[in-house]
PDB file of N, CA and C in Angstrom:
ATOM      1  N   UNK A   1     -11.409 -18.953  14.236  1.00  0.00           N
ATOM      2  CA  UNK A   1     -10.552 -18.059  14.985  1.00  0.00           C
ATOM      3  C   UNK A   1     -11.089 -17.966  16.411  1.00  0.00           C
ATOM      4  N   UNK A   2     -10.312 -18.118  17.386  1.00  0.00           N
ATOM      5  CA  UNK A   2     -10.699 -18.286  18.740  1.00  0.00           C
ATOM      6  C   UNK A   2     -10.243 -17.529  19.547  1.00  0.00           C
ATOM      7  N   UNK A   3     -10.936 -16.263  19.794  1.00  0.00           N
ATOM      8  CA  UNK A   3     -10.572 -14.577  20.733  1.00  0.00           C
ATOM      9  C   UNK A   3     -10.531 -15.252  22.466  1.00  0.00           C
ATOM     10  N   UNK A   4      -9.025 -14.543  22.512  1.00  0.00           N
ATOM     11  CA  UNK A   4      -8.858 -14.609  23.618  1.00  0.00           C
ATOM     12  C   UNK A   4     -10.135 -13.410  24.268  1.00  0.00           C
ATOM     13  N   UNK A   5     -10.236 -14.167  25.768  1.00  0.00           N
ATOM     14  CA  UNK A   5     -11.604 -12.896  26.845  1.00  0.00           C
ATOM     15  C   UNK A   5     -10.685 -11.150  26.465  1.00  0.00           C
ATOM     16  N   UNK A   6      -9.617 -11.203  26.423  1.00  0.00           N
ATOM     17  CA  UNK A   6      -9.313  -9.500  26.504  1.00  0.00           C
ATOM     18  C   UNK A   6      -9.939  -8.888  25.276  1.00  0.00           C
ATOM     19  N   UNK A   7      -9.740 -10.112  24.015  1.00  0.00           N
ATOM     20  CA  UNK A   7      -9.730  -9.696  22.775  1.00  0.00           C
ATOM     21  C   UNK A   7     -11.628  -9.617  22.529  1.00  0.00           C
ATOM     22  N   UNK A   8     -12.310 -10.526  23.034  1.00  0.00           N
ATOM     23  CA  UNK A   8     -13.627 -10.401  23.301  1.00  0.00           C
ATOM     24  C   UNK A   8     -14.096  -9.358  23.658  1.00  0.00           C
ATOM     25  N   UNK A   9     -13.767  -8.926  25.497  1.00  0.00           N
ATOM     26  CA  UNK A   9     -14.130  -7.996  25.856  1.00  0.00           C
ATOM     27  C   UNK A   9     -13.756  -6.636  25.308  1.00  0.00           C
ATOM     28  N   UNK A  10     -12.468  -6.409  24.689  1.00  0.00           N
ATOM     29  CA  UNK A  10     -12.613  -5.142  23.432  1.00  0.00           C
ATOM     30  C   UNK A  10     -13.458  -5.374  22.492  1.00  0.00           C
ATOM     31  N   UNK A  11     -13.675  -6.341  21.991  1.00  0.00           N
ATOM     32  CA  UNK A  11     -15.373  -6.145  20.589  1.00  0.00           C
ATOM     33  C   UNK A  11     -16.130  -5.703  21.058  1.00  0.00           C
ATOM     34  N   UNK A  12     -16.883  -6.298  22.627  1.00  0.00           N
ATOM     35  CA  UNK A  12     -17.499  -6.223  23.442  1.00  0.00           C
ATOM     36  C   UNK A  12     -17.601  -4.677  23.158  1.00  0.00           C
ATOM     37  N   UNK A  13     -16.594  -4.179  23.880  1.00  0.00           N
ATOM     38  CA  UNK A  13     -16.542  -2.660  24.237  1.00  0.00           C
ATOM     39  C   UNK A  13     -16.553  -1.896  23.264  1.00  0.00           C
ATOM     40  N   UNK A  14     -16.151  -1.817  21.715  1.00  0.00           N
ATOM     41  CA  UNK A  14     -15.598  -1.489  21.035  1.00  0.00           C
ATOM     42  C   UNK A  14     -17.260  -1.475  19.926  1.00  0.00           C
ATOM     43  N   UNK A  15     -17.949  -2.594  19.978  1.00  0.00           N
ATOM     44  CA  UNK A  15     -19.296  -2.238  19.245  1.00  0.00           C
ATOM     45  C   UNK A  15     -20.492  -2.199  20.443  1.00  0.00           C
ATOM     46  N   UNK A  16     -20.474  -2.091  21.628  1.00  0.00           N
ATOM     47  CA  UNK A  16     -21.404  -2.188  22.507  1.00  0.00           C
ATOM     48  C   UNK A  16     -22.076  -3.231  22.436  1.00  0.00           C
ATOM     49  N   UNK A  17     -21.679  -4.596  22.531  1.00  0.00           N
ATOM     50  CA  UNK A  17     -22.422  -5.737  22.577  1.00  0.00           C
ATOM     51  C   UNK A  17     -22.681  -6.128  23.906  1.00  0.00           C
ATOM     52  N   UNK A  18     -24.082  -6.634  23.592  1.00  0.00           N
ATOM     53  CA  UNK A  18     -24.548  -7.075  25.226  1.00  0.00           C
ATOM     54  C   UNK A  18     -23.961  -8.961  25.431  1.00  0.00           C
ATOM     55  N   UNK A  19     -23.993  -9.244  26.283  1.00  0.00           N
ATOM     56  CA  UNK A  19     -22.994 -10.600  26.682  1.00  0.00           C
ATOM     57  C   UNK A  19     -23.773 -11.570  25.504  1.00  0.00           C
ATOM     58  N   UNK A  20     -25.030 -11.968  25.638  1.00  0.00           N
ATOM     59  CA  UNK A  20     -25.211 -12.925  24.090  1.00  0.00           C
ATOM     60  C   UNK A  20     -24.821 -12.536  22.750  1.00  0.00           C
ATOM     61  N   UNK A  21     -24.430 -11.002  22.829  1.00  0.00           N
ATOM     62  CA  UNK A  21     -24.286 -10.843  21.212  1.00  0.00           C
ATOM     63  C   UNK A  21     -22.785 -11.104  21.227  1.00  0.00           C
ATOM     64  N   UNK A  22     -22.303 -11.132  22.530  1.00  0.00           N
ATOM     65  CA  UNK A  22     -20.704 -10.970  22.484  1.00  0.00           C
ATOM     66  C   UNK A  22     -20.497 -12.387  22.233  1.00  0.00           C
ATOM     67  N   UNK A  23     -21.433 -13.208  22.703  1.00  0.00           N
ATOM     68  CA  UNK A  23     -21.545 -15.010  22.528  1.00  0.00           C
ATOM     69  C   UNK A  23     -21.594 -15.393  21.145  1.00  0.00           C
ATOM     70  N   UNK A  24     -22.465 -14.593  20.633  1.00  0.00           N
ATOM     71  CA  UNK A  24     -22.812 -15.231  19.230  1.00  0.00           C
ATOM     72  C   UNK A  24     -21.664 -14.685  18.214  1.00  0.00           C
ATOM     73  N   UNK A  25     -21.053 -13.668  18.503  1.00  0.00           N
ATOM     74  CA  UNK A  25     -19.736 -13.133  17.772  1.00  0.00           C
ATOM     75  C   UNK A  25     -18.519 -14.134  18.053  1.00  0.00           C
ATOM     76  N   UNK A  26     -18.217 -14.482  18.973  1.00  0.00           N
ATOM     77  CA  UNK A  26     -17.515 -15.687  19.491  1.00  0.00           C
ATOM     78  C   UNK A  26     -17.772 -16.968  18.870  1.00  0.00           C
ATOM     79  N   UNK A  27     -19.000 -17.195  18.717  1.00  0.00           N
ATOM     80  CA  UNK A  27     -19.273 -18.763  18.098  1.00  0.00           C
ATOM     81  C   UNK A  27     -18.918 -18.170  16.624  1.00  0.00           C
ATOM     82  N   UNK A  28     -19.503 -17.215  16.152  1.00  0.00           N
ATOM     83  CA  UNK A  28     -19.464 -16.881  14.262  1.00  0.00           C
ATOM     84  C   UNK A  28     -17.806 -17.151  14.038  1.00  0.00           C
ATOM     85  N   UNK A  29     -16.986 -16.762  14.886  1.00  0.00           N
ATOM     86  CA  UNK A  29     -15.580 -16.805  15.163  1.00  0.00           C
ATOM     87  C   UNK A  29     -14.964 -17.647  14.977  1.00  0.00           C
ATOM     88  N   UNK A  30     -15.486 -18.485  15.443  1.00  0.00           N
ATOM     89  CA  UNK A  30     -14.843 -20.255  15.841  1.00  0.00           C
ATOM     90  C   UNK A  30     -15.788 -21.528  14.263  1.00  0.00           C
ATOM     91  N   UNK A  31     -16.529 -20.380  13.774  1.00  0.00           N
ATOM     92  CA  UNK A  31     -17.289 -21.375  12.709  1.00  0.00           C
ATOM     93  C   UNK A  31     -18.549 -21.535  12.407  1.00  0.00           C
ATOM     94  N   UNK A  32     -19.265 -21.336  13.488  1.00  0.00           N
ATOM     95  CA  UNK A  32     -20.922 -21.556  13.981  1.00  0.00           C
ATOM     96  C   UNK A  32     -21.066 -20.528  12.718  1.00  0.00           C
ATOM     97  N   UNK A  33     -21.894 -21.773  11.654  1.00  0.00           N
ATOM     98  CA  UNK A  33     -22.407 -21.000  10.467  1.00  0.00           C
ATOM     99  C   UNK A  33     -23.770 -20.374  10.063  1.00  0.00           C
ATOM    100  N   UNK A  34     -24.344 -21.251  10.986  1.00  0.00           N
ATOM    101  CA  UNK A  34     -25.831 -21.286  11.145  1.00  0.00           C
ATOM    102  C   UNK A  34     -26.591 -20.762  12.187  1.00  0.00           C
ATOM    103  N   UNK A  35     -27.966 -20.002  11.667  1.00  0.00           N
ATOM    104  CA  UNK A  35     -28.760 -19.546  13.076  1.00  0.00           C
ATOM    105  C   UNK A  35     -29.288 -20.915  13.919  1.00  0.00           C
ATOM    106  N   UNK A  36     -29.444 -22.150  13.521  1.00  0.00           N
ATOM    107  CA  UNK A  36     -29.786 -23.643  13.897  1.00  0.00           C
ATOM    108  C   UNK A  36     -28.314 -23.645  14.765  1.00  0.00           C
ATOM    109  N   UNK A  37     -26.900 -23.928  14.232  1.00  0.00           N
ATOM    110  CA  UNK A  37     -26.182 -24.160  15.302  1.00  0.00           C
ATOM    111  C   UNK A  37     -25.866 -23.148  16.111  1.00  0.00           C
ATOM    112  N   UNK A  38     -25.975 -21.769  16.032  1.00  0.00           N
ATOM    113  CA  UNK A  38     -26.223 -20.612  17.381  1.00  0.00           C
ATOM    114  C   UNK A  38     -27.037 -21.068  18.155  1.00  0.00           C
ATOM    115  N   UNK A  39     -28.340 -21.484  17.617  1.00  0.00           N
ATOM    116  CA  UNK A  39     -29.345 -21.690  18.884  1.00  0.00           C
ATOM    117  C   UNK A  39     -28.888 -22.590  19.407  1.00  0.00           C
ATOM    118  N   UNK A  40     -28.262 -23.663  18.978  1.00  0.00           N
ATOM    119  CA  UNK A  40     -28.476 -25.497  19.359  1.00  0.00           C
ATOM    120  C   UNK A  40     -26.947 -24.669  20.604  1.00  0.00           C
ATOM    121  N   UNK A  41     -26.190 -24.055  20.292  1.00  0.00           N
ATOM    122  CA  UNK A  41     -24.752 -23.686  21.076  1.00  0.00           C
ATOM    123  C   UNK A  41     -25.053 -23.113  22.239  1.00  0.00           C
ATOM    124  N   UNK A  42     -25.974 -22.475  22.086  1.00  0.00           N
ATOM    125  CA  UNK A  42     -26.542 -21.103  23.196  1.00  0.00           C
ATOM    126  C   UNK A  42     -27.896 -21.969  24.115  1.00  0.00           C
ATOM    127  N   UNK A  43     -28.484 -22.689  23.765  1.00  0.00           N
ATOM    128  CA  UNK A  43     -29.250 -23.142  24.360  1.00  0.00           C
ATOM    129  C   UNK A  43     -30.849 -22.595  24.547  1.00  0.00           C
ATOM    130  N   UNK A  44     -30.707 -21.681  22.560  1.00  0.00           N
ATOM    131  CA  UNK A  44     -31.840 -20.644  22.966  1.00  0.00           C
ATOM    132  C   UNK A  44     -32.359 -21.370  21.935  1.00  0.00           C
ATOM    133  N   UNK A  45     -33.603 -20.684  21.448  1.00  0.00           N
ATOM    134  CA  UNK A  45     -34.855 -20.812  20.172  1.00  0.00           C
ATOM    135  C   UNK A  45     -34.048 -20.154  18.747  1.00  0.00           C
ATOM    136  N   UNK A  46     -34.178 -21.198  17.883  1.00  0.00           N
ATOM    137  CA  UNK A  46     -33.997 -20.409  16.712  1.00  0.00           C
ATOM    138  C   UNK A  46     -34.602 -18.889  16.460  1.00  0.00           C
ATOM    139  N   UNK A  47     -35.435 -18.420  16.992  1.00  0.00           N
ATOM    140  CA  UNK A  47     -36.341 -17.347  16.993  1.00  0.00           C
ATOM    141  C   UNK A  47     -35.025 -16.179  17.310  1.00  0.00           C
ATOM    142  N   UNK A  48     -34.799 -16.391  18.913  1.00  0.00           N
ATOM    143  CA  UNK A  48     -34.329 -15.784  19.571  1.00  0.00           C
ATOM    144  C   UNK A  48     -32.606 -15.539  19.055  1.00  0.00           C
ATOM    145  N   UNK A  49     -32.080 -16.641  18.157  1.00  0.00           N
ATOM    146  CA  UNK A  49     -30.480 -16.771  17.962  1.00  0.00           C
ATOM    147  C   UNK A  49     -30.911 -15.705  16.460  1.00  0.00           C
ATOM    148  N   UNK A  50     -31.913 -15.681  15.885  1.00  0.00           N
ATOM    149  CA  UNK A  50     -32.250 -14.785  14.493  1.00  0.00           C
ATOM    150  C   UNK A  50     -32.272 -13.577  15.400  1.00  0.00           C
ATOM    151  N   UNK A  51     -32.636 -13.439  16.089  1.00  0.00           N
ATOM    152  CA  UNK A  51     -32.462 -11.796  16.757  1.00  0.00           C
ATOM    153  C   UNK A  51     -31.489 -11.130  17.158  1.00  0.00           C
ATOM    154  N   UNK A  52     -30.646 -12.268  17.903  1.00  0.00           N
ATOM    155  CA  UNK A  52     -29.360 -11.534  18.264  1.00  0.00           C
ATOM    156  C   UNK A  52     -28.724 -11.680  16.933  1.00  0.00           C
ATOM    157  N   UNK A  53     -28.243 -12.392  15.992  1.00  0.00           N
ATOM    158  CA  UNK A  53     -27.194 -12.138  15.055  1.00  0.00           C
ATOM    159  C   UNK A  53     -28.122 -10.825  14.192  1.00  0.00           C
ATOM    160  N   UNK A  54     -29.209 -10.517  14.266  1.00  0.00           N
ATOM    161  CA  UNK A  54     -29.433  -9.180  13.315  1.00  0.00           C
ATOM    162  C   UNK A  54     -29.198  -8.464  14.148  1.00  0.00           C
ATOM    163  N   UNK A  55     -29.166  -8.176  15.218  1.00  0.00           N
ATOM    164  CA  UNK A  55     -28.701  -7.049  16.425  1.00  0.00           C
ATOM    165  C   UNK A  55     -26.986  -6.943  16.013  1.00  0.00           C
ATOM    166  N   UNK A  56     -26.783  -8.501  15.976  1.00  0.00           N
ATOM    167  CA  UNK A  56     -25.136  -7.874  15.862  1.00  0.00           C
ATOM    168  C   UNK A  56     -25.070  -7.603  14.690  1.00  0.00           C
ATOM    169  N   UNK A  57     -25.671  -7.791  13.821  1.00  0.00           N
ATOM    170  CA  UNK A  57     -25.224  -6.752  12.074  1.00  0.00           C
ATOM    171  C   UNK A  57     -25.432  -5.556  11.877  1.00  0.00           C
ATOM    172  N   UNK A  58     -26.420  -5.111  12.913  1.00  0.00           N
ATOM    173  CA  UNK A  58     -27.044  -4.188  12.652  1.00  0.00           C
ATOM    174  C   UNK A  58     -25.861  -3.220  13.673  1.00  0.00           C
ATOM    175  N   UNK A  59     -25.280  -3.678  14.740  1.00  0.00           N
ATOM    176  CA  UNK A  59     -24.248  -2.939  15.203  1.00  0.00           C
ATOM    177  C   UNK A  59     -22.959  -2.993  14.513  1.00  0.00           C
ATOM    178  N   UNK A  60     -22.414  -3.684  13.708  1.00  0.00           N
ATOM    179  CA  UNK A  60     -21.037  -4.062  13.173  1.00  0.00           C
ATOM    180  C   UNK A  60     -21.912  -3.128  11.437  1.00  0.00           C
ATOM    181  N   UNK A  61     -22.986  -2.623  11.650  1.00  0.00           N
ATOM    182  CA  UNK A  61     -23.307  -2.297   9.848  1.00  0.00           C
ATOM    183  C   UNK A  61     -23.078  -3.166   9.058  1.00  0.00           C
ATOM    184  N   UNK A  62     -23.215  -4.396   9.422  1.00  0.00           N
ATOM    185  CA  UNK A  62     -23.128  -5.449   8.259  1.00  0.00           C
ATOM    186  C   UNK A  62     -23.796  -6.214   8.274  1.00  0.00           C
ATOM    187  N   UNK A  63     -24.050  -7.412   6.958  1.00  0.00           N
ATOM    188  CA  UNK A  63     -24.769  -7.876   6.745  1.00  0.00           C
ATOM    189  C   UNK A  63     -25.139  -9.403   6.639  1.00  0.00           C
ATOM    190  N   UNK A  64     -23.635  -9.885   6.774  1.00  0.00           N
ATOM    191  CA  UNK A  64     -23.926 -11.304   7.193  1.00  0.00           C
ATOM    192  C   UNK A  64     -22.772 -11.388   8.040  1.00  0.00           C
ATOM    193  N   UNK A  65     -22.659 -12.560   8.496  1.00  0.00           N
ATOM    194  CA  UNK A  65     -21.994 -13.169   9.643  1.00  0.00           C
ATOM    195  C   UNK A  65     -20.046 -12.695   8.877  1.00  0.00           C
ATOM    196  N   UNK A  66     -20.084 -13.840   7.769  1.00  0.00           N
ATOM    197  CA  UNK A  66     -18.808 -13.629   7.289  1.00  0.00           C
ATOM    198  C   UNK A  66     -18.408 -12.229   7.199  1.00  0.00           C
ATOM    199  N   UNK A  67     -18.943 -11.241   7.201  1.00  0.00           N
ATOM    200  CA  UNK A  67     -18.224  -9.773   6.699  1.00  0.00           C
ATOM    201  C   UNK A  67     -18.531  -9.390   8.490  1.00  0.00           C
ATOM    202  N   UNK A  68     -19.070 -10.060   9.619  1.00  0.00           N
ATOM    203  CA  UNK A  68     -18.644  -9.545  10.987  1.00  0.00           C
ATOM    204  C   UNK A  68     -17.288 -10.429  11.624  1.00  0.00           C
ATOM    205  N   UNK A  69     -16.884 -11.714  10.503  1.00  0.00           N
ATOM    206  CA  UNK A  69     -15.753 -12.117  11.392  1.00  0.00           C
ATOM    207  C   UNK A  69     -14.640 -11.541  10.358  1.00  0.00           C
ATOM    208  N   UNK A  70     -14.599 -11.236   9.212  1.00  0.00           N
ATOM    209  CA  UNK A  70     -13.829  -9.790   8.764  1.00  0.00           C
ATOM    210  C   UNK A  70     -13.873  -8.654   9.653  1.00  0.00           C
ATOM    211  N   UNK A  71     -14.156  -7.831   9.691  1.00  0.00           N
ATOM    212  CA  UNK A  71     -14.426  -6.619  10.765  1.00  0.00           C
ATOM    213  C   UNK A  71     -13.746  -6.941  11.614  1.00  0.00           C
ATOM    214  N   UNK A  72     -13.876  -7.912  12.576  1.00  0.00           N
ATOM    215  CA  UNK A  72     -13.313  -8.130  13.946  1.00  0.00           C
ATOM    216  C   UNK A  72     -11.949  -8.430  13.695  1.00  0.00           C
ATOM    217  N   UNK A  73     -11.289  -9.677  12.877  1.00  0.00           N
ATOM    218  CA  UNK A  73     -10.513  -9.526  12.790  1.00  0.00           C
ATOM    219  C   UNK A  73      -9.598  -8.428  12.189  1.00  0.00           C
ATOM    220  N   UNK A  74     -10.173  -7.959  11.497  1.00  0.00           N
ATOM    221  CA  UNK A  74      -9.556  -6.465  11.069  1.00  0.00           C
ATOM    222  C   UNK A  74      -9.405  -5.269  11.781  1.00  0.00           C
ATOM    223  N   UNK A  75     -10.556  -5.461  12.520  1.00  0.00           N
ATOM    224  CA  UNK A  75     -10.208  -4.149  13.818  1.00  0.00           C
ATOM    225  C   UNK A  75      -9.393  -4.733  15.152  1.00  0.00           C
ATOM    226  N   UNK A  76      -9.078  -6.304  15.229  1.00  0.00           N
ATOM    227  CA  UNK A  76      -7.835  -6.594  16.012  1.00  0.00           C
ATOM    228  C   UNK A  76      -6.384  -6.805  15.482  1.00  0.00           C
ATOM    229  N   UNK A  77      -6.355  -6.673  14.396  1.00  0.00           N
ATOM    230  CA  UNK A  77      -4.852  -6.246  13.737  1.00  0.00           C
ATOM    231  C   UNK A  77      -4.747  -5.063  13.041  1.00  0.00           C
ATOM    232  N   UNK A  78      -5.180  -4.017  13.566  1.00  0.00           N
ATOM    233  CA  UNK A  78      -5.120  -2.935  12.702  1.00  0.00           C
ATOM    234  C   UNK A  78      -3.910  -2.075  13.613  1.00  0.00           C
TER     235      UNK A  78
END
């Protein structure tokens, strides 16, 4: 699923994500299944792509990736 920037920048706004977490919600979006292909996408350390996706679970209260691209899409057709 591929969020238009308005539809971004409301998640954005809507869970307080800082611009990489808003990145890595975007890639989980489009497929990026793995903390290996977050990092390899983002251009960061596996270290660093494990931090932001627990930052973003830990803001969306959830617990893996699949139940944050539920959420999103659910809080953009609601």
């Amino acid at each position: 699923m591929k969020l238009t920037k308005k539809q971004l920048e409301q998640i954005k706004k809507q869970y307080r994500l800082s611009p990489r977490e808003t990145q890595i919600v975007d890639l989980i979006l489009q497929g990026v299944d793995s903390n290996e292909k977050l990092a390899e996408n983002l251009g960061i350390s596996l270290g660093a792509a494990k931090q932001y996706v627990h930052g973003v679970c830990v803001k969306f209260q959830m617990s893996s990736k699949l139940s944050i691209a539920v959420k999103v899409f659910e809080s953009l057709h609601k």
